[in-house]
PDB file of N, CA and C in Angstrom:
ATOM      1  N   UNK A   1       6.261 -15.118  -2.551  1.00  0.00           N
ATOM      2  CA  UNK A   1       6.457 -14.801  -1.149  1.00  0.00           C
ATOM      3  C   UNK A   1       5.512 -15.642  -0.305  1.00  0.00           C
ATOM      4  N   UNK A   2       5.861 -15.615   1.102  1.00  0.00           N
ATOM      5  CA  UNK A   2       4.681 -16.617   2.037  1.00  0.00           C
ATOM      6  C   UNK A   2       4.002 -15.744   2.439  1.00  0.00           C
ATOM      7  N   UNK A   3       3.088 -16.438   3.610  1.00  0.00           N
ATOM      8  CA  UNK A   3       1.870 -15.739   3.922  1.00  0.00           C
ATOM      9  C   UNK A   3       2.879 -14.585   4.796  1.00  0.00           C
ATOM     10  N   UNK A   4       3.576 -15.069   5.175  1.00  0.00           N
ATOM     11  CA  UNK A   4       4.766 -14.056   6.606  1.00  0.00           C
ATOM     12  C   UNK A   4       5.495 -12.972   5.889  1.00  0.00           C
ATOM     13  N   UNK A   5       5.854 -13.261   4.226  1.00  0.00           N
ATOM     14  CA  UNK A   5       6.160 -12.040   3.438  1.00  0.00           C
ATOM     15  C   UNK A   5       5.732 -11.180   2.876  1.00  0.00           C
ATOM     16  N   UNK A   6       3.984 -11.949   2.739  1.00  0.00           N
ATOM     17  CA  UNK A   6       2.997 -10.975   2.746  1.00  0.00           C
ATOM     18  C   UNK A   6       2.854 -10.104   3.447  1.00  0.00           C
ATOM     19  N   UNK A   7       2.759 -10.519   4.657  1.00  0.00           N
ATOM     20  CA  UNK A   7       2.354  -9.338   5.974  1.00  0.00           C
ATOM     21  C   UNK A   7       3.262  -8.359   6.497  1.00  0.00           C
ATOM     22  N   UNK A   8       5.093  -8.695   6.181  1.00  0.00           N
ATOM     23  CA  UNK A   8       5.476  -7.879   6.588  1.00  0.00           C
ATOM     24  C   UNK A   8       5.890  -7.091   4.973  1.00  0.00           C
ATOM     25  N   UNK A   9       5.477  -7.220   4.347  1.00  0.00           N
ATOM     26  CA  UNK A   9       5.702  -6.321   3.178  1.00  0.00           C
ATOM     27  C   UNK A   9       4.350  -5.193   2.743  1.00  0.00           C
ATOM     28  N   UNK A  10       2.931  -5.765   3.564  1.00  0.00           N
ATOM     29  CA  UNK A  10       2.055  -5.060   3.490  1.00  0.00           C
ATOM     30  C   UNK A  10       2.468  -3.876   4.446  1.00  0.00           C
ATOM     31  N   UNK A  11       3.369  -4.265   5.974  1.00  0.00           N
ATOM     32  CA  UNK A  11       2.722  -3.602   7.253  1.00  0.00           C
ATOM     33  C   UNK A  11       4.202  -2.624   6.869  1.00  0.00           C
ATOM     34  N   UNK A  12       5.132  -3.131   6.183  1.00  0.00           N
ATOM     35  CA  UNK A  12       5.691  -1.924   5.695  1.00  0.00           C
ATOM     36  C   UNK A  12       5.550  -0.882   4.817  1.00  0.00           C
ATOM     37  N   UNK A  13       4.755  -1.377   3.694  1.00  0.00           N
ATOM     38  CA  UNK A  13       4.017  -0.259   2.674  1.00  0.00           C
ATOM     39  C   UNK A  13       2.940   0.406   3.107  1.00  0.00           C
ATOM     40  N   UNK A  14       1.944  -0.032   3.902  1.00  0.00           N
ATOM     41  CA  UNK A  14       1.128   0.493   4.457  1.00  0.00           C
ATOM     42  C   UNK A  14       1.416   1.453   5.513  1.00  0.00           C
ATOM     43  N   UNK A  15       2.384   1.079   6.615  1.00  0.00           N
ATOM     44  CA  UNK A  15       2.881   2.292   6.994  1.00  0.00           C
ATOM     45  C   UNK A  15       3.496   3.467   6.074  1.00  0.00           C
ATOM     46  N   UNK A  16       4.518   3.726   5.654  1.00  0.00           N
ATOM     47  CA  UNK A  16       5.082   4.434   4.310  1.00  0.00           C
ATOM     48  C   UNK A  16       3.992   5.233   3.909  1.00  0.00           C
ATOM     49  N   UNK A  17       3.055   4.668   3.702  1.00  0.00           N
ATOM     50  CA  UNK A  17       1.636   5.097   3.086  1.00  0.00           C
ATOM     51  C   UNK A  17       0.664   5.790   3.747  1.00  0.00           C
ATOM     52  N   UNK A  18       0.957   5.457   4.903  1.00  0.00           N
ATOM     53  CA  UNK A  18      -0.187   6.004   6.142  1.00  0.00           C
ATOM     54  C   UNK A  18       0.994   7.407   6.470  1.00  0.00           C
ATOM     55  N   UNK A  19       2.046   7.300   6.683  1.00  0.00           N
ATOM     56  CA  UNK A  19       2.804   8.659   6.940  1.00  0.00           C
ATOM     57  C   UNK A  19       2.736   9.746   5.696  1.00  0.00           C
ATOM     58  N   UNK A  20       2.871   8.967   4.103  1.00  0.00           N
ATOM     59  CA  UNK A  20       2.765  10.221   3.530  1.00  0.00           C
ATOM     60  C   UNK A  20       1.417  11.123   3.108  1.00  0.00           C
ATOM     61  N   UNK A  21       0.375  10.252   3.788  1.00  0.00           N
ATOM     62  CA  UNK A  21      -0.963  10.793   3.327  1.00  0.00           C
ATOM     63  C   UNK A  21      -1.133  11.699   4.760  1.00  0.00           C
ATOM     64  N   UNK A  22      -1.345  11.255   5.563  1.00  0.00           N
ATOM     65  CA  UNK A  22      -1.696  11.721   7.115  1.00  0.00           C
ATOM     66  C   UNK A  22      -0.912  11.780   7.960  1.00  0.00           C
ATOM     67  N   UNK A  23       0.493  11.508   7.940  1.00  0.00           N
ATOM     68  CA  UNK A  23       2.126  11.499   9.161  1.00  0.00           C
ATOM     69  C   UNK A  23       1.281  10.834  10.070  1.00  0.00           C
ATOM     70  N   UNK A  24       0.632   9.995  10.358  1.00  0.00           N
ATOM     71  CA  UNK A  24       0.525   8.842  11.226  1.00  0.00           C
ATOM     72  C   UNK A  24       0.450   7.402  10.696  1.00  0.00           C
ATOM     73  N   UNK A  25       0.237   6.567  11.558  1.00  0.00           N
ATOM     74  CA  UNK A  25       0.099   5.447  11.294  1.00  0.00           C
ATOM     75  C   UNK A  25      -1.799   5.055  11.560  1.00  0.00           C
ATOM     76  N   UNK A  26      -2.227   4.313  11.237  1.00  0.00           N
ATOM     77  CA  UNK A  26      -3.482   3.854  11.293  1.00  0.00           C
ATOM     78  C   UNK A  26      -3.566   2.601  11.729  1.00  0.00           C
ATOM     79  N   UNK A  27      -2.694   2.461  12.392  1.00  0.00           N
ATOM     80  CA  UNK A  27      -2.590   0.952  13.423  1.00  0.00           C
ATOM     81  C   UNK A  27      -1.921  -0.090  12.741  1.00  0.00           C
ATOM     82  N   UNK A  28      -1.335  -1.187  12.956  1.00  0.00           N
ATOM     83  CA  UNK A  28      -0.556  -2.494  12.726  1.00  0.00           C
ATOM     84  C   UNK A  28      -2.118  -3.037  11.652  1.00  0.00           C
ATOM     85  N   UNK A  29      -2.815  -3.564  12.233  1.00  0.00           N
ATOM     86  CA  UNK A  29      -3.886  -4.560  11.359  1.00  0.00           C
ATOM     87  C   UNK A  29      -4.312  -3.675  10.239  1.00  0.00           C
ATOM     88  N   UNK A  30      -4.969  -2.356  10.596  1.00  0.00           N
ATOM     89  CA  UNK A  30      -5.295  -1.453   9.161  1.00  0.00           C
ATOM     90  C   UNK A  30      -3.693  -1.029   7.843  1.00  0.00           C
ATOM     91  N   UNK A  31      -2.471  -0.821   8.842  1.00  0.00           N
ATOM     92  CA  UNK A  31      -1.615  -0.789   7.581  1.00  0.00           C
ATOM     93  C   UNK A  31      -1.185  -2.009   6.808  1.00  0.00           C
ATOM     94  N   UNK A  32      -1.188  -2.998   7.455  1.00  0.00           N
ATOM     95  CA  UNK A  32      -0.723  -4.528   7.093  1.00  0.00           C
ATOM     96  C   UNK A  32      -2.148  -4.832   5.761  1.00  0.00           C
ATOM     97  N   UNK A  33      -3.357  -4.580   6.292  1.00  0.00           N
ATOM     98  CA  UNK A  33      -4.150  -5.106   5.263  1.00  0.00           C
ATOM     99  C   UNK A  33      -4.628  -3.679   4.233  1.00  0.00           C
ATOM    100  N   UNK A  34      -4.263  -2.503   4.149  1.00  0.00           N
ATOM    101  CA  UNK A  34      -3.989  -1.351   3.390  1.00  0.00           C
ATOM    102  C   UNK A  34      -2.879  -1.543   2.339  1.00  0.00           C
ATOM    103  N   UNK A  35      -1.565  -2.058   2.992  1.00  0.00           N
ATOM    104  CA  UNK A  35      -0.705  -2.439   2.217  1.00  0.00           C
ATOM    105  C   UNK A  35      -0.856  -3.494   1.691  1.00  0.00           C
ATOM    106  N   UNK A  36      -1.190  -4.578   2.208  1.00  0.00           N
ATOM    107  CA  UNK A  36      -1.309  -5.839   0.865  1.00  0.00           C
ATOM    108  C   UNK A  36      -2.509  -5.253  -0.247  1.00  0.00           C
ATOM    109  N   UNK A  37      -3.786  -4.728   0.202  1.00  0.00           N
ATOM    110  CA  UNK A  37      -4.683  -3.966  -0.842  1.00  0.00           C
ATOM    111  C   UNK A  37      -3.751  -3.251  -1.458  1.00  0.00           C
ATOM    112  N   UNK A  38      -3.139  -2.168  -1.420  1.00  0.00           N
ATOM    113  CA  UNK A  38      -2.179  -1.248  -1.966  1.00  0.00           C
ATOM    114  C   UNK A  38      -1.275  -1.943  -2.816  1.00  0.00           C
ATOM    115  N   UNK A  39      -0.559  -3.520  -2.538  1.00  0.00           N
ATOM    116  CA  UNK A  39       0.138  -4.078  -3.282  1.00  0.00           C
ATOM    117  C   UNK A  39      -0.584  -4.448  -4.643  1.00  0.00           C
ATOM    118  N   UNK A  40      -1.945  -4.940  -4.248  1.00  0.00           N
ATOM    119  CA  UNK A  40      -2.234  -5.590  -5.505  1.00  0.00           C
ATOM    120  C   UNK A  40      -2.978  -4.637  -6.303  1.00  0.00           C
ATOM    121  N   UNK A  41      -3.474  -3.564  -5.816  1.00  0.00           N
ATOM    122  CA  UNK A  41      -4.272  -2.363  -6.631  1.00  0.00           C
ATOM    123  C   UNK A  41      -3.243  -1.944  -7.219  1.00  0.00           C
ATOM    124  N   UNK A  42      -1.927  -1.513  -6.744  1.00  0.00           N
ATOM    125  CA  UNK A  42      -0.784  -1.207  -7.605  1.00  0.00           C
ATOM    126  C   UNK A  42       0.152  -2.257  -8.762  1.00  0.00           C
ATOM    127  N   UNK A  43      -0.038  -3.318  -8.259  1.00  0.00           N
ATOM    128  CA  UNK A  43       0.246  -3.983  -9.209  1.00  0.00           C
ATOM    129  C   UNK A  43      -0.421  -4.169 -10.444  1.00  0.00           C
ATOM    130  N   UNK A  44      -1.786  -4.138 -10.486  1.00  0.00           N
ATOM    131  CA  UNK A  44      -2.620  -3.980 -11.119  1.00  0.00           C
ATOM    132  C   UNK A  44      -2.938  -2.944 -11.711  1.00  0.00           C
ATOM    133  N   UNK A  45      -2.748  -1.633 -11.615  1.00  0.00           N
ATOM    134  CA  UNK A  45      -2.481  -0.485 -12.247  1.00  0.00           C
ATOM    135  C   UNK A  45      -1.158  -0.512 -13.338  1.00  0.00           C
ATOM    136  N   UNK A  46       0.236  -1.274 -12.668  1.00  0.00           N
ATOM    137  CA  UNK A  46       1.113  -1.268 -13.584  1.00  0.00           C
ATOM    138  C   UNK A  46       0.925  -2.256 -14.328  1.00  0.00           C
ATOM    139  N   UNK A  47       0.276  -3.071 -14.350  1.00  0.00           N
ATOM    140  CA  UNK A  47       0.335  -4.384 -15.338  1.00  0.00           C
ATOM    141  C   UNK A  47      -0.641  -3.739 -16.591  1.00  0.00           C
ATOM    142  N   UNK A  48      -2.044  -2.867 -16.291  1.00  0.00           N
ATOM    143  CA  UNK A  48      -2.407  -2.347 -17.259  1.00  0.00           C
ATOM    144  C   UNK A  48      -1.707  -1.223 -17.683  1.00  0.00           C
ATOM    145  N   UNK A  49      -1.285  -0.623 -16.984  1.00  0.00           N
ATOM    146  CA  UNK A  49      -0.264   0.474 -18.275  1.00  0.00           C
ATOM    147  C   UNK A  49       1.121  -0.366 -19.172  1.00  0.00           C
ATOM    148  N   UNK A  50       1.184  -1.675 -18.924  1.00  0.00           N
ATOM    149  CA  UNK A  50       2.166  -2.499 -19.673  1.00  0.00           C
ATOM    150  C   UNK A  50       3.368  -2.796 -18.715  1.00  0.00           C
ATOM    151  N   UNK A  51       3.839  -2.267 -17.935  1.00  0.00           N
ATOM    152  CA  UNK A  51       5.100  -2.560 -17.282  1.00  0.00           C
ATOM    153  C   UNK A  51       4.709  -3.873 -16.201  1.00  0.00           C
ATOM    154  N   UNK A  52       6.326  -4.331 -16.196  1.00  0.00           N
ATOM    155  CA  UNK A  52       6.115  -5.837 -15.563  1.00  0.00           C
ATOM    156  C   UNK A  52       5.582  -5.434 -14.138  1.00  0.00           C
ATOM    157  N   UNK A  53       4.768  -6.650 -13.910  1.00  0.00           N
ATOM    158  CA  UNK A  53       4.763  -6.870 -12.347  1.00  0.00           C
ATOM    159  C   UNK A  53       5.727  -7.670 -11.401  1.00  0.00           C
ATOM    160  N   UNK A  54       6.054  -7.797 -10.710  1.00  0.00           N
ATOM    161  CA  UNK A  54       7.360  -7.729  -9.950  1.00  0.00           C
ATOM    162  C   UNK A  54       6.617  -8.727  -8.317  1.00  0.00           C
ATOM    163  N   UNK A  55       6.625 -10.072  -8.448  1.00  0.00           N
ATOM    164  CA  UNK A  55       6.048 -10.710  -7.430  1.00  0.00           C
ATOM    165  C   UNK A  55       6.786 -11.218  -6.364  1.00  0.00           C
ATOM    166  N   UNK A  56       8.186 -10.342  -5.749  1.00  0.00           N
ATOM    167  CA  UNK A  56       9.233 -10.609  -4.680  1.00  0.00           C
ATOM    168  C   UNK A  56       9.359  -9.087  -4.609  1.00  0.00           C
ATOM    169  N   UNK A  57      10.006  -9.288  -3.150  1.00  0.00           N
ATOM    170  CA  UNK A  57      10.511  -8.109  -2.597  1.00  0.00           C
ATOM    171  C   UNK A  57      11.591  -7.346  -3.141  1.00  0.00           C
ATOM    172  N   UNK A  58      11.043  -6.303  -3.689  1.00  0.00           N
ATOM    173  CA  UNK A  58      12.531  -5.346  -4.398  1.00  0.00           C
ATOM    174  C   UNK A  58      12.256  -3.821  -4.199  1.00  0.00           C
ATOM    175  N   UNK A  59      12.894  -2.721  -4.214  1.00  0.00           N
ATOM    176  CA  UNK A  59      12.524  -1.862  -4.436  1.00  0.00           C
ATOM    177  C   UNK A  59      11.309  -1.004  -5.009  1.00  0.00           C
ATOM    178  N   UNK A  60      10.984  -1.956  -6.337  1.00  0.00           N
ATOM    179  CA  UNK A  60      10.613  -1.866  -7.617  1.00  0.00           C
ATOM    180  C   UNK A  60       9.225  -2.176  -6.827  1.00  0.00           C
ATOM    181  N   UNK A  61       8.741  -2.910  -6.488  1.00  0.00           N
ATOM    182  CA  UNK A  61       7.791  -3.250  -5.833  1.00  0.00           C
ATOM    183  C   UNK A  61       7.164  -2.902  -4.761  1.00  0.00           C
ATOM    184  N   UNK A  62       8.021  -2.849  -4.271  1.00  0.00           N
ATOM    185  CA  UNK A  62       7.621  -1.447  -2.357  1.00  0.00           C
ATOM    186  C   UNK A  62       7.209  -0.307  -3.745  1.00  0.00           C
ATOM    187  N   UNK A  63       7.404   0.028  -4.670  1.00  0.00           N
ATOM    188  CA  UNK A  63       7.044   1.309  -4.928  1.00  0.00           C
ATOM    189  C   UNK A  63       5.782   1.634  -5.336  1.00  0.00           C
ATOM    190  N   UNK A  64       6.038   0.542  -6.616  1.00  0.00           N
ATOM    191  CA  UNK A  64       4.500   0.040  -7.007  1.00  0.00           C
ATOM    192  C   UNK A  64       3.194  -0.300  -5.566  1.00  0.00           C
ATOM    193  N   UNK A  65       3.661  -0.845  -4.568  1.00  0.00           N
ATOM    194  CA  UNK A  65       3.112  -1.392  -3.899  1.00  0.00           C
ATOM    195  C   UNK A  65       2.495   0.258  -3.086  1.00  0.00           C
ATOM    196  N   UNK A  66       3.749   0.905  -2.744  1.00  0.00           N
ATOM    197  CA  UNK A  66       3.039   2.262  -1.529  1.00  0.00           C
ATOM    198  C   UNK A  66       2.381   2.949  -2.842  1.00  0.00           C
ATOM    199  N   UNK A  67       2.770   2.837  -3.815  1.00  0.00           N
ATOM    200  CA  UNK A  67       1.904   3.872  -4.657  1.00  0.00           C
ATOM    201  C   UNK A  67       0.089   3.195  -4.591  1.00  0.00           C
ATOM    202  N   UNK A  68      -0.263   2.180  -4.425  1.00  0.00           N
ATOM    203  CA  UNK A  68      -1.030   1.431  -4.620  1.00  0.00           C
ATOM    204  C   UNK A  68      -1.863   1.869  -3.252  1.00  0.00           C
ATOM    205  N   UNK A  69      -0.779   1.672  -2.420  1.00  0.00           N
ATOM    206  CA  UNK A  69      -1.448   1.524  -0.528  1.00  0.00           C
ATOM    207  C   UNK A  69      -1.932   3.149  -0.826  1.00  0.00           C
ATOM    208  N   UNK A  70      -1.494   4.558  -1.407  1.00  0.00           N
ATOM    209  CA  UNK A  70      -1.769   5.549  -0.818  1.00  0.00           C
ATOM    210  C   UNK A  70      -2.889   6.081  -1.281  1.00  0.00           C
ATOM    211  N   UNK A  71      -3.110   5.097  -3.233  1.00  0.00           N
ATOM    212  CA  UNK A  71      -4.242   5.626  -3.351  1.00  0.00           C
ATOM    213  C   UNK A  71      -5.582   4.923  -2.425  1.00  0.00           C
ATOM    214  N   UNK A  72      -5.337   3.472  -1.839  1.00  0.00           N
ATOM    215  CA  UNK A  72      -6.438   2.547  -1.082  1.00  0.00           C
ATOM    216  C   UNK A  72      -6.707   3.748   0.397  1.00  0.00           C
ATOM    217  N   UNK A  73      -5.331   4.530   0.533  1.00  0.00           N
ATOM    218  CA  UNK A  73      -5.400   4.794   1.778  1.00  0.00           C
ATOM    219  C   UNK A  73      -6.524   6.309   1.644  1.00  0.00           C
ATOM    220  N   UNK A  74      -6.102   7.245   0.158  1.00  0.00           N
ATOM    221  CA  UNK A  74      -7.324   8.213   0.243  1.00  0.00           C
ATOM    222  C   UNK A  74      -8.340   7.968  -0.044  1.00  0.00           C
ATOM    223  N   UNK A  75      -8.800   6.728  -0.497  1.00  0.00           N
ATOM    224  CA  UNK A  75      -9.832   5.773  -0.559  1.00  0.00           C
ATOM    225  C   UNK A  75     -10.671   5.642   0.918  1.00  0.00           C
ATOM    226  N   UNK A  76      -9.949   5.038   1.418  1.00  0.00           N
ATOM    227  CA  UNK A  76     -10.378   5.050   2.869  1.00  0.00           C
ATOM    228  C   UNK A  76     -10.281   6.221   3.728  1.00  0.00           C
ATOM    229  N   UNK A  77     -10.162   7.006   3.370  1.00  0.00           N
ATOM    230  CA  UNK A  77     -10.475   8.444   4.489  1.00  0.00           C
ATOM    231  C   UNK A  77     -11.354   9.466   3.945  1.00  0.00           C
ATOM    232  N   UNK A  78     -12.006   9.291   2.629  1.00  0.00           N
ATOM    233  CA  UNK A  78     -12.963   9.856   2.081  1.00  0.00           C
ATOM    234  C   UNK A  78     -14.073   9.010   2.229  1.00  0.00           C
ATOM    235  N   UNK A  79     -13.865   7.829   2.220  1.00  0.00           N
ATOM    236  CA  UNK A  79     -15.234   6.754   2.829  1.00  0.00           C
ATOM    237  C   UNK A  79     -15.802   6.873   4.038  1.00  0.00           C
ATOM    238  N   UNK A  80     -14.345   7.202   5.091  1.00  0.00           N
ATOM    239  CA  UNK A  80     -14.557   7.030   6.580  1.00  0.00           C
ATOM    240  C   UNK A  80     -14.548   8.666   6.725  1.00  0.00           C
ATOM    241  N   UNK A  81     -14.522   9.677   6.233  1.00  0.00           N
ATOM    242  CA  UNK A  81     -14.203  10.945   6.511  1.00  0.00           C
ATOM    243  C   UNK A  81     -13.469  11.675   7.673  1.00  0.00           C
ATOM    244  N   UNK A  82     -12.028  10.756   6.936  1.00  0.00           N
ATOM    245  CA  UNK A  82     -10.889  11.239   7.820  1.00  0.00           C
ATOM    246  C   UNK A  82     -10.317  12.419   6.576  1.00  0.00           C
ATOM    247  N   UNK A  83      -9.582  13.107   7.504  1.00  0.00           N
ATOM    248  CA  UNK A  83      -8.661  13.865   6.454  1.00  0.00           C
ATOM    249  C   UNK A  83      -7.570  13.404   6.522  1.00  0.00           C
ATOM    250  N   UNK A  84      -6.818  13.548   5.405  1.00  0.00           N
ATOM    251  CA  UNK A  84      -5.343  12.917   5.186  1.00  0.00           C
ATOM    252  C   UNK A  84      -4.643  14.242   4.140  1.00  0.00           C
ATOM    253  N   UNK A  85      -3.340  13.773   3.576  1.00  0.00           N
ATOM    254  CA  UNK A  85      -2.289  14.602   2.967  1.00  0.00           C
ATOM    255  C   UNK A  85      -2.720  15.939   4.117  1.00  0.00           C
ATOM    256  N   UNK A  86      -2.621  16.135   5.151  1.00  0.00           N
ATOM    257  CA  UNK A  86      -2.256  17.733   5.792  1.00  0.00           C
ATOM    258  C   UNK A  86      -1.078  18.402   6.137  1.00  0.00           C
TER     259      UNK A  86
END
């Protein structure tokens, strides 16, 4: 993907991610760079449990990817002491 499929594949997982932890959003720049973190922490989680990693836009990947963004995202609200999942 380019740098432009990066960003809109972060600022879509990262949103996704920001609604199912907290039903808001956490702004354009924090979900865009939540979700690319989220992409590769999740990718990286599935590559060590053995299953392929998936480096284009598919389903398969938004999933891996928000699963990735939501754990970066309770990551970041226990650092910053926000509450989230309410």
């Amino acid at each position: 993907m380019s740098i432009i499929g990066w960003l809109f594949f972060g600022l879509i997982t990262g949103f996704i991610a920001s609604k199912i932890v907290n039903r808001r959003g956490e702004g354009c720049f924090i979900d865009i760079a939540l979700g690319v973190v989220g992409a590769l922490l999740g990718g990286a989680i599935f590559a060590f449990l053995g299953h392929p990693v998936l480096f284009h836009f598919s389903l398969g990947s938004m999933l891996v990817a928000i699963i990735g963004a939501i754990i970066v995202l309770l990551v970041w609200h226990a650092a910053t002491g926000r509450r989230g999942l309410k």
